[in-house]
N, C-alpha and C. Protein backbone atom coordinates (compact mmCIF):
# COMPACT_ATOMS: atom_id res chain seq x y z
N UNK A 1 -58.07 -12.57 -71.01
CA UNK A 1 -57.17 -12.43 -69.88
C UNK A 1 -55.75 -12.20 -70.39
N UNK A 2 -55.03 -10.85 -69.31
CA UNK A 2 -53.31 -11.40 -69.83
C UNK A 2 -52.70 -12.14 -69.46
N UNK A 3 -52.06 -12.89 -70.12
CA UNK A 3 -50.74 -13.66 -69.44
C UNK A 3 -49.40 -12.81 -69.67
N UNK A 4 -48.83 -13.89 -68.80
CA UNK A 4 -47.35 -13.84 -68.46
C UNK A 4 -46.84 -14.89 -68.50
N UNK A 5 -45.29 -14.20 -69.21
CA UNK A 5 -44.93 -15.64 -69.88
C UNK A 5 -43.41 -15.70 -68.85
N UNK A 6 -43.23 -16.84 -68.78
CA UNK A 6 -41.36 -16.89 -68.57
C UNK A 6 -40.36 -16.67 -69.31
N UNK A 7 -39.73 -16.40 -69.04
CA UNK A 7 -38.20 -16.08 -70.38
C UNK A 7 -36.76 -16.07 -69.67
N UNK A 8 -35.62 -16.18 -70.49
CA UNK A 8 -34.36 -16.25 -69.56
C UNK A 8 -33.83 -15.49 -70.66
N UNK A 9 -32.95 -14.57 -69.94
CA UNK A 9 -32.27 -13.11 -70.28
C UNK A 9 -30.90 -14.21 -71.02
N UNK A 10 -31.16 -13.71 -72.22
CA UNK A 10 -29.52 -14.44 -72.67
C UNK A 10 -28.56 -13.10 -73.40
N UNK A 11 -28.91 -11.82 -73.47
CA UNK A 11 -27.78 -11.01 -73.83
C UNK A 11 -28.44 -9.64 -73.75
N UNK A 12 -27.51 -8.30 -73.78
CA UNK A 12 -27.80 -7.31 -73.53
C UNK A 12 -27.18 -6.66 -75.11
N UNK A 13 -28.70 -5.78 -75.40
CA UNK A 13 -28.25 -4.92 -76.61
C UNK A 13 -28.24 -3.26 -76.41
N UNK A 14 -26.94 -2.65 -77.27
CA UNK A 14 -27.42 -1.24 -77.16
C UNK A 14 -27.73 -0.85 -78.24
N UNK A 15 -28.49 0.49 -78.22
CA UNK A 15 -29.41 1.00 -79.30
C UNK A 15 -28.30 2.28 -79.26
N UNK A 16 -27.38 2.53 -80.94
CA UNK A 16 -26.84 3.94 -80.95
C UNK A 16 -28.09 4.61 -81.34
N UNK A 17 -29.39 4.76 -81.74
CA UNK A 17 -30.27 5.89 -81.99
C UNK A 17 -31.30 5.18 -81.31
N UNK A 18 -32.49 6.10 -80.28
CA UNK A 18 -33.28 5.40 -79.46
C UNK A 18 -34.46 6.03 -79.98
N UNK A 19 -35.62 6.17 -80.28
CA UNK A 19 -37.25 6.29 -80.25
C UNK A 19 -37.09 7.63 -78.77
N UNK A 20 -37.73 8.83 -79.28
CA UNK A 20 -38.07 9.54 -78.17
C UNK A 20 -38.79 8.47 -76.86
N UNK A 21 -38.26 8.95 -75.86
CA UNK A 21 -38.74 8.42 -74.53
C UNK A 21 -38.10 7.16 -74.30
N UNK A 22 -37.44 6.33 -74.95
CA UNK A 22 -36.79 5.31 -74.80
C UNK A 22 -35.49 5.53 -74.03
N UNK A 23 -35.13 6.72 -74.12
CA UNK A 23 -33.49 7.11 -73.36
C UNK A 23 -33.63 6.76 -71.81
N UNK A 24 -32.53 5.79 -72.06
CA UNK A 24 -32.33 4.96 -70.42
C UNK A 24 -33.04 3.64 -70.44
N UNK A 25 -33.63 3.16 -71.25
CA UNK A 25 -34.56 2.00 -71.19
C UNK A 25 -33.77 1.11 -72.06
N UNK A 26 -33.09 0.43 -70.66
CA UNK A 26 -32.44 -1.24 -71.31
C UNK A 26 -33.13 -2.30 -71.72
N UNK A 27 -32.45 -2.81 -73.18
CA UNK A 27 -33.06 -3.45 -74.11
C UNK A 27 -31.95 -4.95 -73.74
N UNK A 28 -32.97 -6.07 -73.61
CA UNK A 28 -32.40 -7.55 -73.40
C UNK A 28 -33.03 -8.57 -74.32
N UNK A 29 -31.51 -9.20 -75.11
CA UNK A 29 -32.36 -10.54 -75.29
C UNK A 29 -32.53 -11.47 -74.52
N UNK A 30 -34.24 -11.87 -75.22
CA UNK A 30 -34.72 -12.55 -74.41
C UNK A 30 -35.14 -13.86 -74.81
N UNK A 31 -35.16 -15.22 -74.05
CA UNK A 31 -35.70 -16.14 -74.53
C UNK A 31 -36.75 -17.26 -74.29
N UNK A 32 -37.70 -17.00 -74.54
CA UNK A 32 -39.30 -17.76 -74.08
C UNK A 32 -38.83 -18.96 -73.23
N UNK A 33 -39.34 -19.47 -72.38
CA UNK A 33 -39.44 -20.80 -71.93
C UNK A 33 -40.12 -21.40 -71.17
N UNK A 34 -40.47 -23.01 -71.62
CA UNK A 34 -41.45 -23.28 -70.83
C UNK A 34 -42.10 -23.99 -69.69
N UNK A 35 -42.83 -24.60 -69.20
CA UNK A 35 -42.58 -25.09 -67.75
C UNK A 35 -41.57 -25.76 -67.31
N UNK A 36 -40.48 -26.24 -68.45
CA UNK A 36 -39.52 -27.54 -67.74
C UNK A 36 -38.44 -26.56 -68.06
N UNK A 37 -38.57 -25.09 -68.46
CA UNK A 37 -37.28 -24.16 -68.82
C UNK A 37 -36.78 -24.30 -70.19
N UNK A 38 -37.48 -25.11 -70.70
CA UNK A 38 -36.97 -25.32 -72.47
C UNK A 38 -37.48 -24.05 -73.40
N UNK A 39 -36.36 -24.11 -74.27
CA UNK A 39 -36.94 -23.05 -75.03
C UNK A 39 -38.19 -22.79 -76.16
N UNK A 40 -39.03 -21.68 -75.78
CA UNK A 40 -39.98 -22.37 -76.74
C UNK A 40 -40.44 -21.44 -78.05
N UNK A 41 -39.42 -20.97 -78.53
CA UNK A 41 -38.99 -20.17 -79.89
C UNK A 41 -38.18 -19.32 -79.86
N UNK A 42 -38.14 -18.40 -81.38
CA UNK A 42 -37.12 -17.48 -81.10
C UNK A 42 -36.50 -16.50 -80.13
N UNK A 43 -35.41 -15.70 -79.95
CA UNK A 43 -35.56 -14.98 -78.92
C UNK A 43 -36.41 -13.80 -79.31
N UNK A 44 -36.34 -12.79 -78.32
CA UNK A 44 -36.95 -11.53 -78.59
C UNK A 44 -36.27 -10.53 -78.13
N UNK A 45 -36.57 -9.23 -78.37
CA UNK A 45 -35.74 -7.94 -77.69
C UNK A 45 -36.47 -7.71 -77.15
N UNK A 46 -36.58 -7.31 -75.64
CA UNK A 46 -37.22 -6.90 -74.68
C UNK A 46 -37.18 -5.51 -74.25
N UNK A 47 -37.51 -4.86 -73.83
CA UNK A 47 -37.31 -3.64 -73.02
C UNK A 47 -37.48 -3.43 -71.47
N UNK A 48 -36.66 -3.30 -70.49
CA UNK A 48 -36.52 -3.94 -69.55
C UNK A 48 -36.32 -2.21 -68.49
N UNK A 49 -36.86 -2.31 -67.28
CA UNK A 49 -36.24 -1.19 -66.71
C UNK A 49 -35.97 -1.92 -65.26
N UNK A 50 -35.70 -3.00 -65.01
CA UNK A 50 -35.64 -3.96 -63.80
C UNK A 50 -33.58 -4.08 -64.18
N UNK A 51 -32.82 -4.30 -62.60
CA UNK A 51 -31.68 -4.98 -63.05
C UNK A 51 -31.57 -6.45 -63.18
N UNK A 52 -31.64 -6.75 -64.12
CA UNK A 52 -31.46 -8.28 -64.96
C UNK A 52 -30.49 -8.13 -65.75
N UNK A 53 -29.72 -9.73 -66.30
CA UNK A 53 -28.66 -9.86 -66.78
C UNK A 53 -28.73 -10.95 -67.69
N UNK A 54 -27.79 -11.42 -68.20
CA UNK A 54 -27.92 -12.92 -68.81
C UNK A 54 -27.86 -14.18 -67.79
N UNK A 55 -28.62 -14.83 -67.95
CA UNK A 55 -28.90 -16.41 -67.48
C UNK A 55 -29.71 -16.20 -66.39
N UNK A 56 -30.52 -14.61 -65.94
CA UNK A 56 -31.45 -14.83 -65.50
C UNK A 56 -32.85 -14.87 -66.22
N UNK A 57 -33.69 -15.59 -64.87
CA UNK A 57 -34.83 -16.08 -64.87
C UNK A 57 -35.85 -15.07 -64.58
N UNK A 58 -36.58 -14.81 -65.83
CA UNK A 58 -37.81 -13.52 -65.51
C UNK A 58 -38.91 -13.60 -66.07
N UNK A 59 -40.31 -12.68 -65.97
CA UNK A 59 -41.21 -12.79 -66.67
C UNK A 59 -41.27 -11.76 -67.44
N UNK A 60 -42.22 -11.70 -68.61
CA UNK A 60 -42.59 -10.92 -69.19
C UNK A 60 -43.64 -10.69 -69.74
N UNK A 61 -44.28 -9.90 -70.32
CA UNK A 61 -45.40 -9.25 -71.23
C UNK A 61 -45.53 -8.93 -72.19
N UNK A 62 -46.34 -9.23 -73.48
CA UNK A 62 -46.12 -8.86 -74.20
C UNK A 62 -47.33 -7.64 -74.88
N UNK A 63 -47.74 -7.31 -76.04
CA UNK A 63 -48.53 -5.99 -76.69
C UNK A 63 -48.69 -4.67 -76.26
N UNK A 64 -49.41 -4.33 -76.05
CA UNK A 64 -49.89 -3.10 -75.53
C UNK A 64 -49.20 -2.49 -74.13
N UNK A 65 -49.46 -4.16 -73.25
CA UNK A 65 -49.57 -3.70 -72.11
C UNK A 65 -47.71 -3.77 -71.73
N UNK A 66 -47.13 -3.89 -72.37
CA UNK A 66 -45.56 -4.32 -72.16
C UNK A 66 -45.14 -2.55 -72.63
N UNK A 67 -45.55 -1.88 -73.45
CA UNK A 67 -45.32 -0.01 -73.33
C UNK A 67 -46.02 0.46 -71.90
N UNK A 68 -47.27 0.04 -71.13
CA UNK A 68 -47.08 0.26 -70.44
C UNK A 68 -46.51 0.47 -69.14
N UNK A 69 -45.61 -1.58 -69.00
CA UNK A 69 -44.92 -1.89 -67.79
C UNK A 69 -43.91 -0.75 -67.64
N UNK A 70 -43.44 0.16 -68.91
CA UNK A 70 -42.00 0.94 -68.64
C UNK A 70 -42.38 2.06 -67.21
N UNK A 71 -41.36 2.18 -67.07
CA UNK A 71 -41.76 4.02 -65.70
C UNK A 71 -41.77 5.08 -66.54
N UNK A 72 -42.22 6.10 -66.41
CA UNK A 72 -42.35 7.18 -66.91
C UNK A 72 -44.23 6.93 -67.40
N UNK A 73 -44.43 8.09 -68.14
CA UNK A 73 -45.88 8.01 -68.38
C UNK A 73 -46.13 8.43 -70.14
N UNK A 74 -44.78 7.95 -70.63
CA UNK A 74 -44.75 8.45 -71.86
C UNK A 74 -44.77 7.17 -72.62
N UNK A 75 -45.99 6.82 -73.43
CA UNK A 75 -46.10 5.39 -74.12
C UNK A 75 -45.21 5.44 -75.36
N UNK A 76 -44.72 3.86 -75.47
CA UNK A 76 -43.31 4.17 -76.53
C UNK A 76 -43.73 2.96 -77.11
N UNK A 77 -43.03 2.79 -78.16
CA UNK A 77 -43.62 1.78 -79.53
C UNK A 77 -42.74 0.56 -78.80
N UNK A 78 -43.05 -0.56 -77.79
CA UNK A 78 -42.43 -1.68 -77.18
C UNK A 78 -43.32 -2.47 -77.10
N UNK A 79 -42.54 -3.46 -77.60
CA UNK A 79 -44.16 -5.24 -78.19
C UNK A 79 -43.64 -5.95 -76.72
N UNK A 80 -42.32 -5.97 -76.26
CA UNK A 80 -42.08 -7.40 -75.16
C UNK A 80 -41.58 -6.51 -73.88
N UNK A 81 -41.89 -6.56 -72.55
CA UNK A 81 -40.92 -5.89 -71.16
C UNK A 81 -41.17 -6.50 -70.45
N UNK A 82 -39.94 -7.05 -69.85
CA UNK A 82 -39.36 -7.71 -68.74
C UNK A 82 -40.02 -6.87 -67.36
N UNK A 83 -41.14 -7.41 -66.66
CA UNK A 83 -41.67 -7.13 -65.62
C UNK A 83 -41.47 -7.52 -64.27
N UNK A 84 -40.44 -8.36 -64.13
CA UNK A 84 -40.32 -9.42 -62.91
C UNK A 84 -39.08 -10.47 -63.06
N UNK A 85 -38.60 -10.04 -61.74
CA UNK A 85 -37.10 -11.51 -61.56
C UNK A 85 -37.89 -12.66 -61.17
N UNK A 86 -37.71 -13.92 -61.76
CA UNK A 86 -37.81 -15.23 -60.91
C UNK A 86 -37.60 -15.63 -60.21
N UNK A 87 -37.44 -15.65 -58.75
CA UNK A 87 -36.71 -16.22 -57.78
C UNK A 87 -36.57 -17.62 -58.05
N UNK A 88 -37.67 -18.04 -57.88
CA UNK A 88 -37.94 -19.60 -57.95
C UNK A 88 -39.47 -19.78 -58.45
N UNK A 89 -39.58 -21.04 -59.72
CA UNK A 89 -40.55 -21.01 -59.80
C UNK A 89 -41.01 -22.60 -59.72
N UNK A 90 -42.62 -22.60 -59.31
CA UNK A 90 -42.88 -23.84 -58.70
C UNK A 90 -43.80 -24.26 -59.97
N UNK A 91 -43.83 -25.54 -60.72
CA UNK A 91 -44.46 -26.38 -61.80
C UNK A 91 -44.73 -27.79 -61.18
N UNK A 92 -46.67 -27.66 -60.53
CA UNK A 92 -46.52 -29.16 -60.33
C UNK A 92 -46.06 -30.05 -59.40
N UNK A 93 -45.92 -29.22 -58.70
CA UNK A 93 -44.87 -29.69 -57.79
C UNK A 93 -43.23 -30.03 -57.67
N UNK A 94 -42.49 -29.09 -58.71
CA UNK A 94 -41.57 -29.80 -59.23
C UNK A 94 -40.58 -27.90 -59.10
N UNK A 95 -39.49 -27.60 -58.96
CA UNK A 95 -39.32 -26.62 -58.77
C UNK A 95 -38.30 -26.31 -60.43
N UNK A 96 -38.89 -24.98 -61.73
CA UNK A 96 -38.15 -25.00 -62.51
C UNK A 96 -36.46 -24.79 -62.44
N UNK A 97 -35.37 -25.13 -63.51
CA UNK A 97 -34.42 -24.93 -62.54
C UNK A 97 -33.80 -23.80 -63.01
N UNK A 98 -32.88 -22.73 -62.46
CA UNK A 98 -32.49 -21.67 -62.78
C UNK A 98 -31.46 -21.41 -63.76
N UNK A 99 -31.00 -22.72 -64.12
CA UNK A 99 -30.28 -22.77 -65.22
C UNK A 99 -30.77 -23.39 -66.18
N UNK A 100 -30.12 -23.04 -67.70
CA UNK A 100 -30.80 -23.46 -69.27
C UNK A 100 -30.55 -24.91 -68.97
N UNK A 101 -31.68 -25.77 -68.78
CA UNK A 101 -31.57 -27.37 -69.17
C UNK A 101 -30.78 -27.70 -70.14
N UNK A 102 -30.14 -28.76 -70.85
CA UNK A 102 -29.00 -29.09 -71.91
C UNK A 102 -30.11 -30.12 -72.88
């Protein structure tokens, strides 16, 4: 099965030379986290075609299927993409919170 993971957008990178088909496809760091919003390793570079920013709350995908989340129909060499804003997410009964826990 795939999963989907949570992550919170902590910075925006630009690429001066891009991979054919990548032109226009915003790249975010990103950082795993897990049901209580803690972080749960390094960040990652994402590839993102959603408007997201830093200190938001989103999901993502990762292998194969994360070249496919992009638009267009042209598959591009991308391991992580930001597929989805968080509005709010529910753990348990317990609602995660939208800001980085301390």
């Amino acid at each position: 099965a795939d999963a989907v993971y949570l992550g919170r957008v902590t910075g925006r990178l630009v690429a001066t030379i891009c991979y054919e088909g990548m032109e226009g496809v915003k790249l975010q760091l990103l950082e795993p986290v897990d049901e209580a919003g803690l972080s749960t390793g390094e960040q990652l570079v994402a590839a993102c075609a959603l408007d997201v920013g830093p200190g938001d709350l989103v999901h993502f995908i990762d292998g194969r299927e994360a070249a496919l989340a992009l638009p267009d129909e042209t598959f591009v060499p991308v391991d992580v993409a930001i597929t989805g804003y968080a509005e709010q997410v529910h753990v348990r009964g317990t609602v995660l919170p939208q800001e980085t826990p301390r």
